[in-house]
C-alpha atoms as a PDB file:
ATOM      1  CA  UNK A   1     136.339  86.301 191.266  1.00  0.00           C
ATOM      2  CA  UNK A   2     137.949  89.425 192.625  1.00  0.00           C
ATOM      3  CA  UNK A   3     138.454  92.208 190.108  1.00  0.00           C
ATOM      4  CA  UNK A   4     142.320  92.590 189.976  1.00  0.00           C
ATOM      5  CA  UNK A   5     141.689  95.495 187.319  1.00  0.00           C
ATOM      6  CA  UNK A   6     140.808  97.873 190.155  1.00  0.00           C
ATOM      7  CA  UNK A   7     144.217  97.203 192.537  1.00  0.00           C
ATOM      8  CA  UNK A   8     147.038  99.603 191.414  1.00  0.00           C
ATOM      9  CA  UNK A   9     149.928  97.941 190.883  1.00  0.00           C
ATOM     10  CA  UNK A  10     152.714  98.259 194.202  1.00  0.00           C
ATOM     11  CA  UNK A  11     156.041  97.719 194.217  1.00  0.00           C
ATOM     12  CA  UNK A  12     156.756  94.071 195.731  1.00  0.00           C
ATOM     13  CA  UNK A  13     159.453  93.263 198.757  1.00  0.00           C
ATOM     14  CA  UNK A  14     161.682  91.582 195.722  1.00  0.00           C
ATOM     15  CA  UNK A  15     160.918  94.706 194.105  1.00  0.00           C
ATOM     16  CA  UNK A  16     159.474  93.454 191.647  1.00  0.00           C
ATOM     17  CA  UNK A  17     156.142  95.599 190.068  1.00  0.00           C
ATOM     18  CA  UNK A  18     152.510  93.720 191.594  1.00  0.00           C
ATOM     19  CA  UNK A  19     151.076  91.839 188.886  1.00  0.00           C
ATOM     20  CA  UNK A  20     147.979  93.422 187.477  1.00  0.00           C
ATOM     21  CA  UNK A  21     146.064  92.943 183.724  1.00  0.00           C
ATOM     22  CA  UNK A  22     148.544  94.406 182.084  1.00  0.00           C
ATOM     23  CA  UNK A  23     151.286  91.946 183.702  1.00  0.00           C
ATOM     24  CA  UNK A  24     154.191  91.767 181.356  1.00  0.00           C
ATOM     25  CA  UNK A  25     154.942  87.963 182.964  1.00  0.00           C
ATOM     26  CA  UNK A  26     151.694  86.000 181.674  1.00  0.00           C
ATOM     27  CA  UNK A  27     151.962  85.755 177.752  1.00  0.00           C
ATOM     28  CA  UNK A  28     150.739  83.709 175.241  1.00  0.00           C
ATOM     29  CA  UNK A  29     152.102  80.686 173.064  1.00  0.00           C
ATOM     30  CA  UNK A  30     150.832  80.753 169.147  1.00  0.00           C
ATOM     31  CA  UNK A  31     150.159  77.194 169.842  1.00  0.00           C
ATOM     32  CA  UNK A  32     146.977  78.437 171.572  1.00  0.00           C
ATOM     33  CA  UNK A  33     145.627  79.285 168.328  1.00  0.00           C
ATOM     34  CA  UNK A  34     147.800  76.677 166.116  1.00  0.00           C
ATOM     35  CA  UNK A  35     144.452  75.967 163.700  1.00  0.00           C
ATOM     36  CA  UNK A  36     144.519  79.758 162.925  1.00  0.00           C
ATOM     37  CA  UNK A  37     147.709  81.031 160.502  1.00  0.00           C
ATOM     38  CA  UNK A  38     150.368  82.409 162.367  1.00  0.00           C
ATOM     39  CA  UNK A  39     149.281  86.310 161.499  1.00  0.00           C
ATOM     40  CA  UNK A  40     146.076  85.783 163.054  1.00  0.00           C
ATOM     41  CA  UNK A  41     147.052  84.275 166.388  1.00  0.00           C
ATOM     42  CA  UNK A  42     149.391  86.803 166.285  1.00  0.00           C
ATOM     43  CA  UNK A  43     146.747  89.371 166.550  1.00  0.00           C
ATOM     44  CA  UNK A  44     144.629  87.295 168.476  1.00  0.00           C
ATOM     45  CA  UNK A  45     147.068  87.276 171.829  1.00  0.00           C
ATOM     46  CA  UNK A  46     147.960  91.203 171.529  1.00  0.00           C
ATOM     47  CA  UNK A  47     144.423  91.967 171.368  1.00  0.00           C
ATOM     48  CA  UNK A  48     143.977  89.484 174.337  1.00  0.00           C
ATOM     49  CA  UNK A  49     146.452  92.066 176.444  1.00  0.00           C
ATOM     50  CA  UNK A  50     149.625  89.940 176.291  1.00  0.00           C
ATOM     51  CA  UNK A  51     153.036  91.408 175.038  1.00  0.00           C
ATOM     52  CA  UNK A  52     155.434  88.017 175.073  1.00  0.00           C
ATOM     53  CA  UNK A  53     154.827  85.239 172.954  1.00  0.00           C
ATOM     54  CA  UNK A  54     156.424  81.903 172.519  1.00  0.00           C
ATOM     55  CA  UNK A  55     156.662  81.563 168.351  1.00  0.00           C
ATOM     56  CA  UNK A  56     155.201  77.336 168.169  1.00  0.00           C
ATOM     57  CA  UNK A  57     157.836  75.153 166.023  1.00  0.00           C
ATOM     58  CA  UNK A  58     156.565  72.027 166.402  1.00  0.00           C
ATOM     59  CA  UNK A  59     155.784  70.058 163.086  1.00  0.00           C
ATOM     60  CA  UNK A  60     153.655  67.166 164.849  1.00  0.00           C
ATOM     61  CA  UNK A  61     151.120  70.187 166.747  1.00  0.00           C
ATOM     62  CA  UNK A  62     151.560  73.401 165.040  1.00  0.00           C
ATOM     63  CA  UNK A  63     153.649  75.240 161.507  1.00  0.00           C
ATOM     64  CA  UNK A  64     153.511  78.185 162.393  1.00  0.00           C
ATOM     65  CA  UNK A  65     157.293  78.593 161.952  1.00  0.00           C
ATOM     66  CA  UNK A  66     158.631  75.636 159.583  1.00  0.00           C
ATOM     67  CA  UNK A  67     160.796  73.097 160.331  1.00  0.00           C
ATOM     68  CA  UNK A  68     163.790  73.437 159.483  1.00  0.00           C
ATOM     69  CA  UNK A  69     163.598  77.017 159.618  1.00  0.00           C
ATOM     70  CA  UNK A  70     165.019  78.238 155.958  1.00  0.00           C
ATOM     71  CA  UNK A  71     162.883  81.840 155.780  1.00  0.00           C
ATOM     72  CA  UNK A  72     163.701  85.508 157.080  1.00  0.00           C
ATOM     73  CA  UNK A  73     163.701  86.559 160.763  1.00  0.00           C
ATOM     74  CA  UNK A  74     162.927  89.786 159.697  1.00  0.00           C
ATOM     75  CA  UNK A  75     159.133  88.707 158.788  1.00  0.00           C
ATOM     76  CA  UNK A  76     158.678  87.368 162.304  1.00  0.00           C
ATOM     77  CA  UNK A  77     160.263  90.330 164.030  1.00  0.00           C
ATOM     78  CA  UNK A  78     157.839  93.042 161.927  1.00  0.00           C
ATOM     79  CA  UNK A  79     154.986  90.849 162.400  1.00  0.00           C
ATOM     80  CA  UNK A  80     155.702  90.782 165.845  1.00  0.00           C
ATOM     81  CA  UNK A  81     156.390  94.545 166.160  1.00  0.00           C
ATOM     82  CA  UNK A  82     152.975  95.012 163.873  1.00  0.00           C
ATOM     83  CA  UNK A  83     151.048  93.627 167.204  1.00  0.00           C
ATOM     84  CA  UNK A  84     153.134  95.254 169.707  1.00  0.00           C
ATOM     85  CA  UNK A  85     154.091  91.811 170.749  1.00  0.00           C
ATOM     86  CA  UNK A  86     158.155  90.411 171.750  1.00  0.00           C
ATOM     87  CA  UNK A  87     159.215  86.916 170.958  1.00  0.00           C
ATOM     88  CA  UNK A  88     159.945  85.374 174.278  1.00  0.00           C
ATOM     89  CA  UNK A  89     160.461  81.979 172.981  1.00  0.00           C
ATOM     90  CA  UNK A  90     160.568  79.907 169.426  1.00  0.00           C
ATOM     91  CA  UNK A  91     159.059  77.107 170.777  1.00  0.00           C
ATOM     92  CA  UNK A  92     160.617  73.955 168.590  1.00  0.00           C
ATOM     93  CA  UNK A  93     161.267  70.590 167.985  1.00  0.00           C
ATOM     94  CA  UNK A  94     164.905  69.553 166.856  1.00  0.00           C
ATOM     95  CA  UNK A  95     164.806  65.777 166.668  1.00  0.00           C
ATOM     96  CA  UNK A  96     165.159  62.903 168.742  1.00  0.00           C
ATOM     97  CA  UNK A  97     167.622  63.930 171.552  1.00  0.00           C
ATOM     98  CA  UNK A  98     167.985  60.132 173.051  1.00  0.00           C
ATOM     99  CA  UNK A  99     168.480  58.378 169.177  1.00  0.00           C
ATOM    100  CA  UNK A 100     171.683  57.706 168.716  1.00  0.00           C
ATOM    101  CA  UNK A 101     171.218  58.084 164.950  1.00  0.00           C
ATOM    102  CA  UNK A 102     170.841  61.248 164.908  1.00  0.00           C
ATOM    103  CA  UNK A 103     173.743  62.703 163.098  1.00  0.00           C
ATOM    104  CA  UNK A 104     175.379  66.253 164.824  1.00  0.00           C
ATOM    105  CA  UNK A 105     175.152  67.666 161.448  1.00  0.00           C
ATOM    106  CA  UNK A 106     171.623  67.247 161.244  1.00  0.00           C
ATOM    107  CA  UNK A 107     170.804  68.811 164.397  1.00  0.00           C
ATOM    108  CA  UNK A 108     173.264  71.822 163.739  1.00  0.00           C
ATOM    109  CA  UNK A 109     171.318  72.094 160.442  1.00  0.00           C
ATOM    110  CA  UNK A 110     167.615  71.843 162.132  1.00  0.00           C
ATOM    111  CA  UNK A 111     168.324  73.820 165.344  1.00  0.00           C
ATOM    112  CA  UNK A 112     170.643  76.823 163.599  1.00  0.00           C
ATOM    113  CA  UNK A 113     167.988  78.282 161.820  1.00  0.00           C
ATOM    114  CA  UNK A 114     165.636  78.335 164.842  1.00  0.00           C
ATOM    115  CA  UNK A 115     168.287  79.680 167.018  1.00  0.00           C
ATOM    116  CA  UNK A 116     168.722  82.438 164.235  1.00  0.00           C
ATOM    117  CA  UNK A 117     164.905  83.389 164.315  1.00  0.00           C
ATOM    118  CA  UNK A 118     165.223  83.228 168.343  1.00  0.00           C
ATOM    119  CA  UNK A 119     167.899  85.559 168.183  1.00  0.00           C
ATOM    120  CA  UNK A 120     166.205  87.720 165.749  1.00  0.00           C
ATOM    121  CA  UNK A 121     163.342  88.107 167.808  1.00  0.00           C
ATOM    122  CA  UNK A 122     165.089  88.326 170.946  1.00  0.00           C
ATOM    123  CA  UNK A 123     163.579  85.179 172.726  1.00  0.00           C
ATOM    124  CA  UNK A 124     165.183  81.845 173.650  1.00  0.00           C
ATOM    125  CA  UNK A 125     164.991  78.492 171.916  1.00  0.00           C
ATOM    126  CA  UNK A 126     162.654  75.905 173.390  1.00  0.00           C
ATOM    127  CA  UNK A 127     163.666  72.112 172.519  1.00  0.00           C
ATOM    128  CA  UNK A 128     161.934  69.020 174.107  1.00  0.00           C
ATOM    129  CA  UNK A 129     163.797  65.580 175.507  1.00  0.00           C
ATOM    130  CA  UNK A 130     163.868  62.869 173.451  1.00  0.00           C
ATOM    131  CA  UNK A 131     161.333  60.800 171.101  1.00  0.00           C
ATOM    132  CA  UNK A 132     157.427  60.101 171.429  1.00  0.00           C
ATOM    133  CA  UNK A 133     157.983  56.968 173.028  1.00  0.00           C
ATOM    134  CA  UNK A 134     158.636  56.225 176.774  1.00  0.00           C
ATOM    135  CA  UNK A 135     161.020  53.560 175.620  1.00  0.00           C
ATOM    136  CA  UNK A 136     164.460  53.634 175.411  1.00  0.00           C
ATOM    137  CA  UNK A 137     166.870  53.501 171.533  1.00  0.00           C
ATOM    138  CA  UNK A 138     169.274  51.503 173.894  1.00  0.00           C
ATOM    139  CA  UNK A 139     168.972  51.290 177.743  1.00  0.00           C
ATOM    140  CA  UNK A 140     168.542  54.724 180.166  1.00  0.00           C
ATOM    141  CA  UNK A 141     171.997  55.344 181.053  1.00  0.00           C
ATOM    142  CA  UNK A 142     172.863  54.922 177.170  1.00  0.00           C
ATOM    143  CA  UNK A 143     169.850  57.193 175.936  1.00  0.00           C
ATOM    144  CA  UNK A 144     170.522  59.776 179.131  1.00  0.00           C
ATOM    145  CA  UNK A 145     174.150  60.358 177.987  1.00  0.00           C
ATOM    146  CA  UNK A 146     173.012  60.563 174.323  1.00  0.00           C
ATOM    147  CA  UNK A 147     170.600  63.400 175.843  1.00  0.00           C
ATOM    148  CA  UNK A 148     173.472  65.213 177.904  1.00  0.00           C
ATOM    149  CA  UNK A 149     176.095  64.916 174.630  1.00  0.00           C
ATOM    150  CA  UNK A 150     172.561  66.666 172.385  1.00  0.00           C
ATOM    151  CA  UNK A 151     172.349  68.688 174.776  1.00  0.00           C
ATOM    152  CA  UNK A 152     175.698  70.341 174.622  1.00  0.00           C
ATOM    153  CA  UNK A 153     175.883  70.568 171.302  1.00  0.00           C
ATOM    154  CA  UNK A 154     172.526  73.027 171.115  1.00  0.00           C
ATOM    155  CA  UNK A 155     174.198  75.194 173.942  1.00  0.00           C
ATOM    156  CA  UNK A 156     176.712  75.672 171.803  1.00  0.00           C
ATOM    157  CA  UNK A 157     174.565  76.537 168.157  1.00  0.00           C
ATOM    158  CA  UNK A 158     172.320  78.700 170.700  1.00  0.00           C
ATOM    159  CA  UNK A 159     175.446  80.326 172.536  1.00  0.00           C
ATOM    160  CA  UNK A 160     177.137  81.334 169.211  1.00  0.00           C
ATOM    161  CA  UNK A 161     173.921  83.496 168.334  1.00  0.00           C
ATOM    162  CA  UNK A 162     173.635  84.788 171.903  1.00  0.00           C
ATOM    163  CA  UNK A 163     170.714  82.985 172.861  1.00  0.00           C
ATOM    164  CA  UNK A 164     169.726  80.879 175.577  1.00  0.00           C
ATOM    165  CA  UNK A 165     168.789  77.142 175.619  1.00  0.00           C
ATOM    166  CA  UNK A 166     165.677  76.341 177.284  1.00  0.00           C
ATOM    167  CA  UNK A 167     164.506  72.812 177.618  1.00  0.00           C
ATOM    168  CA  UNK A 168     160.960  71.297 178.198  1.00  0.00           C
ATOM    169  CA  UNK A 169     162.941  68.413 180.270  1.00  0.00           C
ATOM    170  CA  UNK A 170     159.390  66.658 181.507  1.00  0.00           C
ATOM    171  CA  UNK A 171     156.949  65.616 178.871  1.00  0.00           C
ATOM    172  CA  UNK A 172     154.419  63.067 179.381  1.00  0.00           C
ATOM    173  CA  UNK A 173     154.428  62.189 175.624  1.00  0.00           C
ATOM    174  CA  UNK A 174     157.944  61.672 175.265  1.00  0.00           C
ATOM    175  CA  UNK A 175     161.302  60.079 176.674  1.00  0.00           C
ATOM    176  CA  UNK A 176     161.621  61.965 179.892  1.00  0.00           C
ATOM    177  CA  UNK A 177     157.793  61.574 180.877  1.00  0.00           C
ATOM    178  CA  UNK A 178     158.747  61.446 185.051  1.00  0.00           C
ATOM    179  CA  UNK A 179     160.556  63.576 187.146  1.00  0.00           C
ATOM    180  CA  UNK A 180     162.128  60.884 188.213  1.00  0.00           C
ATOM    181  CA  UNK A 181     164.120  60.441 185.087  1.00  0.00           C
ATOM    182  CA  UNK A 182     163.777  64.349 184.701  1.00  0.00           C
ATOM    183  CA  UNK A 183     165.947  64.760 187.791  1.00  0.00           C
ATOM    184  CA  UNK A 184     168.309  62.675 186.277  1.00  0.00           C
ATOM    185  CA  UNK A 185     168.921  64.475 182.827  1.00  0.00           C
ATOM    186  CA  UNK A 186     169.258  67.748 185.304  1.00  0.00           C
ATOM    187  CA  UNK A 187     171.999  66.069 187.293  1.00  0.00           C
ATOM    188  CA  UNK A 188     173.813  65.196 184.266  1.00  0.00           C
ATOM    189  CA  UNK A 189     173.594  68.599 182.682  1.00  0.00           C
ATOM    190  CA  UNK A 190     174.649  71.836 184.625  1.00  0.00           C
ATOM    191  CA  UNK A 191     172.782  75.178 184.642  1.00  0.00           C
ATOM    192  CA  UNK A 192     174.944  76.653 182.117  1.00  0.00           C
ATOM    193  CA  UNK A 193     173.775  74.237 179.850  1.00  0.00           C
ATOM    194  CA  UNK A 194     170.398  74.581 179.481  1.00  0.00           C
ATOM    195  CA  UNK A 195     167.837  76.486 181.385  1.00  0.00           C
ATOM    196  CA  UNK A 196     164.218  74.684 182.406  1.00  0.00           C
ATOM    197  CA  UNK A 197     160.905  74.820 181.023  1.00  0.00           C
ATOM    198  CA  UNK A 198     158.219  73.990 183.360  1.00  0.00           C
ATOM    199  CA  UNK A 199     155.397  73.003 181.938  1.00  0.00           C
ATOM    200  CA  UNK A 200     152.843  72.042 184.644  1.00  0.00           C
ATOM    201  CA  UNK A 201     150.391  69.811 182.856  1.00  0.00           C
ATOM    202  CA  UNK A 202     153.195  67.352 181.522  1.00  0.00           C
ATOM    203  CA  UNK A 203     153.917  66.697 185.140  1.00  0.00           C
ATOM    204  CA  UNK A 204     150.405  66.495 186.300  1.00  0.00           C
ATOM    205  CA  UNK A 205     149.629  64.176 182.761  1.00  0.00           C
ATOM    206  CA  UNK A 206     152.632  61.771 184.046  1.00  0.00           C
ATOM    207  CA  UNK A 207     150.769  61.527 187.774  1.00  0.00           C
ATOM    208  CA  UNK A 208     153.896  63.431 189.622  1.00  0.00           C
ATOM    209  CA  UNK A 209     153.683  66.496 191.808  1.00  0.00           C
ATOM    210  CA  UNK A 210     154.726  70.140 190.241  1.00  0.00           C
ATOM    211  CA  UNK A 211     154.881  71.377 193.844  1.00  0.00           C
ATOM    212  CA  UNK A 212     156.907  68.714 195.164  1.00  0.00           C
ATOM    213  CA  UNK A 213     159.458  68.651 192.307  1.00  0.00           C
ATOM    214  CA  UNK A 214     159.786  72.160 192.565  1.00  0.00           C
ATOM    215  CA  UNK A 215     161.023  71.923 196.064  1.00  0.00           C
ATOM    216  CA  UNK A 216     164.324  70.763 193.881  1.00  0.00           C
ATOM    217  CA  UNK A 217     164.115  72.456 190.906  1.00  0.00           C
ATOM    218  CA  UNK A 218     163.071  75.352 191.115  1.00  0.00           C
ATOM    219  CA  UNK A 219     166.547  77.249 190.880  1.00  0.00           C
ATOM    220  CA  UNK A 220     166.463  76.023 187.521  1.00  0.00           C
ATOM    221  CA  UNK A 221     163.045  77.035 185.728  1.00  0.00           C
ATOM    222  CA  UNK A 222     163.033  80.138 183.365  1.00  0.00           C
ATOM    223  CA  UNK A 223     159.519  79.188 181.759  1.00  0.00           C
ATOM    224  CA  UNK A 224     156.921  77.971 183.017  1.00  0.00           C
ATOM    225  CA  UNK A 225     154.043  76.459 180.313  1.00  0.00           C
ATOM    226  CA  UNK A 226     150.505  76.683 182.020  1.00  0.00           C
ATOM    227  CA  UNK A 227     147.814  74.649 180.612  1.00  0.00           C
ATOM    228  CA  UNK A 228     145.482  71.954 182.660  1.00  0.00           C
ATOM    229  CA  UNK A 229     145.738  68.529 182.920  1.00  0.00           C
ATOM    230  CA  UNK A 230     144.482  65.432 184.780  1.00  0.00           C
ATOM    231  CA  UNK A 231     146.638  61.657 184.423  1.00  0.00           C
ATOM    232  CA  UNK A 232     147.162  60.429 181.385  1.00  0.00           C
ATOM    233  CA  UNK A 233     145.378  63.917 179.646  1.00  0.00           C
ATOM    234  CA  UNK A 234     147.228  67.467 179.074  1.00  0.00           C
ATOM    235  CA  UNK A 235     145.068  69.108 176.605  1.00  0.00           C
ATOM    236  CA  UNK A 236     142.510  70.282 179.094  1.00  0.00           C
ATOM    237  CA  UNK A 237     141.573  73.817 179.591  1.00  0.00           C
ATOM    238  CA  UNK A 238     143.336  75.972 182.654  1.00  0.00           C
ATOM    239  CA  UNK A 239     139.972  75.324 185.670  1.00  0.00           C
ATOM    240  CA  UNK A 240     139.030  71.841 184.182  1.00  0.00           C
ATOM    241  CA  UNK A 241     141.472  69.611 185.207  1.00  0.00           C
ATOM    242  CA  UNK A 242     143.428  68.758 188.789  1.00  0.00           C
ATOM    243  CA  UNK A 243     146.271  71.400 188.428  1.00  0.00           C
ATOM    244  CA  UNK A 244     146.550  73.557 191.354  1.00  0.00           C
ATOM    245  CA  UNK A 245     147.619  76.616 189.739  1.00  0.00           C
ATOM    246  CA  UNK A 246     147.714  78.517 193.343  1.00  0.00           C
ATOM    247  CA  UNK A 247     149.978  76.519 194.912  1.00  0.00           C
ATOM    248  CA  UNK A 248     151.852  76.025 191.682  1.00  0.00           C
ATOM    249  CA  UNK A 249     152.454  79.977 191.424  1.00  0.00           C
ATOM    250  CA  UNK A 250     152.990  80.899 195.125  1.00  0.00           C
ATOM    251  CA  UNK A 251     155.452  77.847 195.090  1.00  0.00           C
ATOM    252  CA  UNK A 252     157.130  79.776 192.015  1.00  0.00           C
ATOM    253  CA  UNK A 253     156.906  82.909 193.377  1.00  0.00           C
ATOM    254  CA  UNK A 254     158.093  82.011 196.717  1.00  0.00           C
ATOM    255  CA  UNK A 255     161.246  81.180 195.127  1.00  0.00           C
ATOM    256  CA  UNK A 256     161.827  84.038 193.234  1.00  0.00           C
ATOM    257  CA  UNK A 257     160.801  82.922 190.005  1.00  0.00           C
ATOM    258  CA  UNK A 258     161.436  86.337 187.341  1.00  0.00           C
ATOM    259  CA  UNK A 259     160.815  84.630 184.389  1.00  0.00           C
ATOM    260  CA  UNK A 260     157.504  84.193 182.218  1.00  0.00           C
ATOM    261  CA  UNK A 261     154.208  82.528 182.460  1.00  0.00           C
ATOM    262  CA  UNK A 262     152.814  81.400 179.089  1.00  0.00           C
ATOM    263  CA  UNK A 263     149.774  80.280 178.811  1.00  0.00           C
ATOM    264  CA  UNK A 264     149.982  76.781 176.122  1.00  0.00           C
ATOM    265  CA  UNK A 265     146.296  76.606 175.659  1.00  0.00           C
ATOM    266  CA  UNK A 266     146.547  73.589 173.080  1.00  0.00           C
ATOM    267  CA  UNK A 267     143.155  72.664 174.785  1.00  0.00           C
ATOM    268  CA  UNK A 268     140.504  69.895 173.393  1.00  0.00           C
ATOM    269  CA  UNK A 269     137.586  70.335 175.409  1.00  0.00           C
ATOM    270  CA  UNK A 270     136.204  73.645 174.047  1.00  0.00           C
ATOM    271  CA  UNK A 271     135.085  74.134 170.590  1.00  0.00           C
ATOM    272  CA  UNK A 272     136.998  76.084 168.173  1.00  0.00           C
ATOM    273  CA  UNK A 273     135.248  79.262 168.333  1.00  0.00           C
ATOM    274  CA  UNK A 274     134.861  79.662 171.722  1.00  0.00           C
ATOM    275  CA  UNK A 275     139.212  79.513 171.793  1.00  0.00           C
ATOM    276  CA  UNK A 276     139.033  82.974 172.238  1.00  0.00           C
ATOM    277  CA  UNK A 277     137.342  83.488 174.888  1.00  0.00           C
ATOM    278  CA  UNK A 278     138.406  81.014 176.820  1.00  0.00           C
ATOM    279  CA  UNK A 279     142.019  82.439 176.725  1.00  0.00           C
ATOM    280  CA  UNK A 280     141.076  85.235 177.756  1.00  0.00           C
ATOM    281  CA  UNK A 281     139.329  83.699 181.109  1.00  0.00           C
ATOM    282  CA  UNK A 282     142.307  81.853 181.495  1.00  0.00           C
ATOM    283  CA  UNK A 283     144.568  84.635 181.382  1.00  0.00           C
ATOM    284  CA  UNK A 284     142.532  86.930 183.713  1.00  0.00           C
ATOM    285  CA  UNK A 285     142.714  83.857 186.141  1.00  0.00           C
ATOM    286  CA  UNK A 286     146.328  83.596 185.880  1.00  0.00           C
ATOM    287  CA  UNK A 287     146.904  87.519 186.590  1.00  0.00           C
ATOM    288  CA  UNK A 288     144.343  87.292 189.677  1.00  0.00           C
ATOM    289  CA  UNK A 289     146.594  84.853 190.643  1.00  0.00           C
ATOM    290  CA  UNK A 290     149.701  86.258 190.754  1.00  0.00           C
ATOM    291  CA  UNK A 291     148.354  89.602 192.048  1.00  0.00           C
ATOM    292  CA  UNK A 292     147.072  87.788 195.426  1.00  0.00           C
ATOM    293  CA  UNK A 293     150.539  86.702 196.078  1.00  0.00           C
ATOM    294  CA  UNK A 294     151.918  89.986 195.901  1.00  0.00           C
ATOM    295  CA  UNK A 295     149.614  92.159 197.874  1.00  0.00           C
END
């Protein structure tokens, strides 16, 4: 592997600075480290060289911000300013977007707390697309427009507090596991709605193409999530699975992508105290990556 850490950085033809180890654009989601408290994965990423970090909210994988969110911002922004580290992202889970049980005062109670800690800490607020089930509440077009009326009603909690909704549309574990039905939630549901989270091994985990679906969707992605995967398995670390991260990034970067690549490392295949390290390979790999498309 080429050693980016002895190319100076260069201004690109976008004009956009060359991507070296200290690369603003590759941080680091707590959920990496979601076995270790929240302080220590907090000083675990800055120490690994990364400044952004998505905050994980997400009761079923990781606590490292409760849910509902009923404590201070201000702990999160000083332990984040403690590490040198900005809050890209809180990184949540709201409820069911496709049940049509779920009550709008329930979700205004959930998500308004988050979207006060993502304002607080100056990131956006993450939500995923429905329930842990592949199945339908009702029928798709039903469930879809349950989705799209959800949907709305975040942008508007997020909106009020300045921040921007960002949605993890694809996700092999849940409702919207295909781009095909993916696509369909983004027809729906405009840009100034919501913007996308791309998170390559969900795609790759459902057996669709990340490079092929980004031939349409790309105007829409503001995050991309970067962890390995293989079908029917996204919890594999980034080199050990069948995601071409090359063509994944020059296919981003070819289209102008500006926002953030976080590295989601909730990996099963290494042991728990080799975590570490293996971000940190992981990380260099992503940077060498990015630097080779901008030389």
């Amino acid at each position: 592997m080429p050693d980016t850490t002895q190319e100076p950085a260069s201004e690109t033809s976008l004009g956009r600075p060359a991507a070296s180890v200290e690369d603003p654009r590759v941080g680091i989601s707590t959920i990496s480290f979601r076995h270790r408290t929240v302080q220590d994965a907090l000083r675990i990423i800055a120490e690994l060289g990364a400044t952004e970090v998505d905050l994980g909210a997400i009761p079923a994988v990781v606590d490292h911000v409760p849910v509902p969110f009923t404590g201070d911002p201000a702990s999160y922004v000083e332990a984040l300013q403690h590490h040198g580290l900005h809050g890209g992202a809180v990184n949540s889970d709201v409820g069911d977007l496709n049940d049509p049980a779920l009550a709008p005062e329930r979700l205004t109670h959930v998500a308004s707390g988050l979207a006060d800690l993502a304002a607080a800490v100056g990131g956006t607020l993450i939500v995923p697309c429905g329930r842990s089930s592949w199945e339908p509440f009702q029928d798709e077009e039903t469930d879809l427009q349950v989705i799209a009326g959800n949907l709305r009603l975040l942008a508007r909690i997020c909106a009020d507090r300045g921040v921007r909704l960002q949605v993890e549309l694809l996700h092999h574990l849940r409702y919207v596991h295909s781009v095909e039905r993916a696509q369909k939630v983004l027809d729906v549901v405009g840009e100034e709605i919501f913007g996308l989270l791309f998170d390559v091994s969900h795609i790759v985990a459902s057996g669709d193409d990340p490079i092929a679906w980004l031939r349409s969707c790309a105007p829409r992605v503001e995050r991309v999530h970067l962890r390995d995967a293989v079908p029917g398995d996204l919890n594999l670390g980034i080199g050990r699975g069948q995601v071409d991260f090359a063509s994944v990034i020059s296919a981003l970067e070819a289209a102008r992508f500006t926002g953030t690549y976080i590295l989601e490392l909730e990996t099963h295949d290494i042991a728990e105290e080799d975590r570490e390290d293996d971000a940190a390979r992981s990380r260099a790999e992503i940077l060498r990556l990015l630097a080779r498309n901008h030389r």
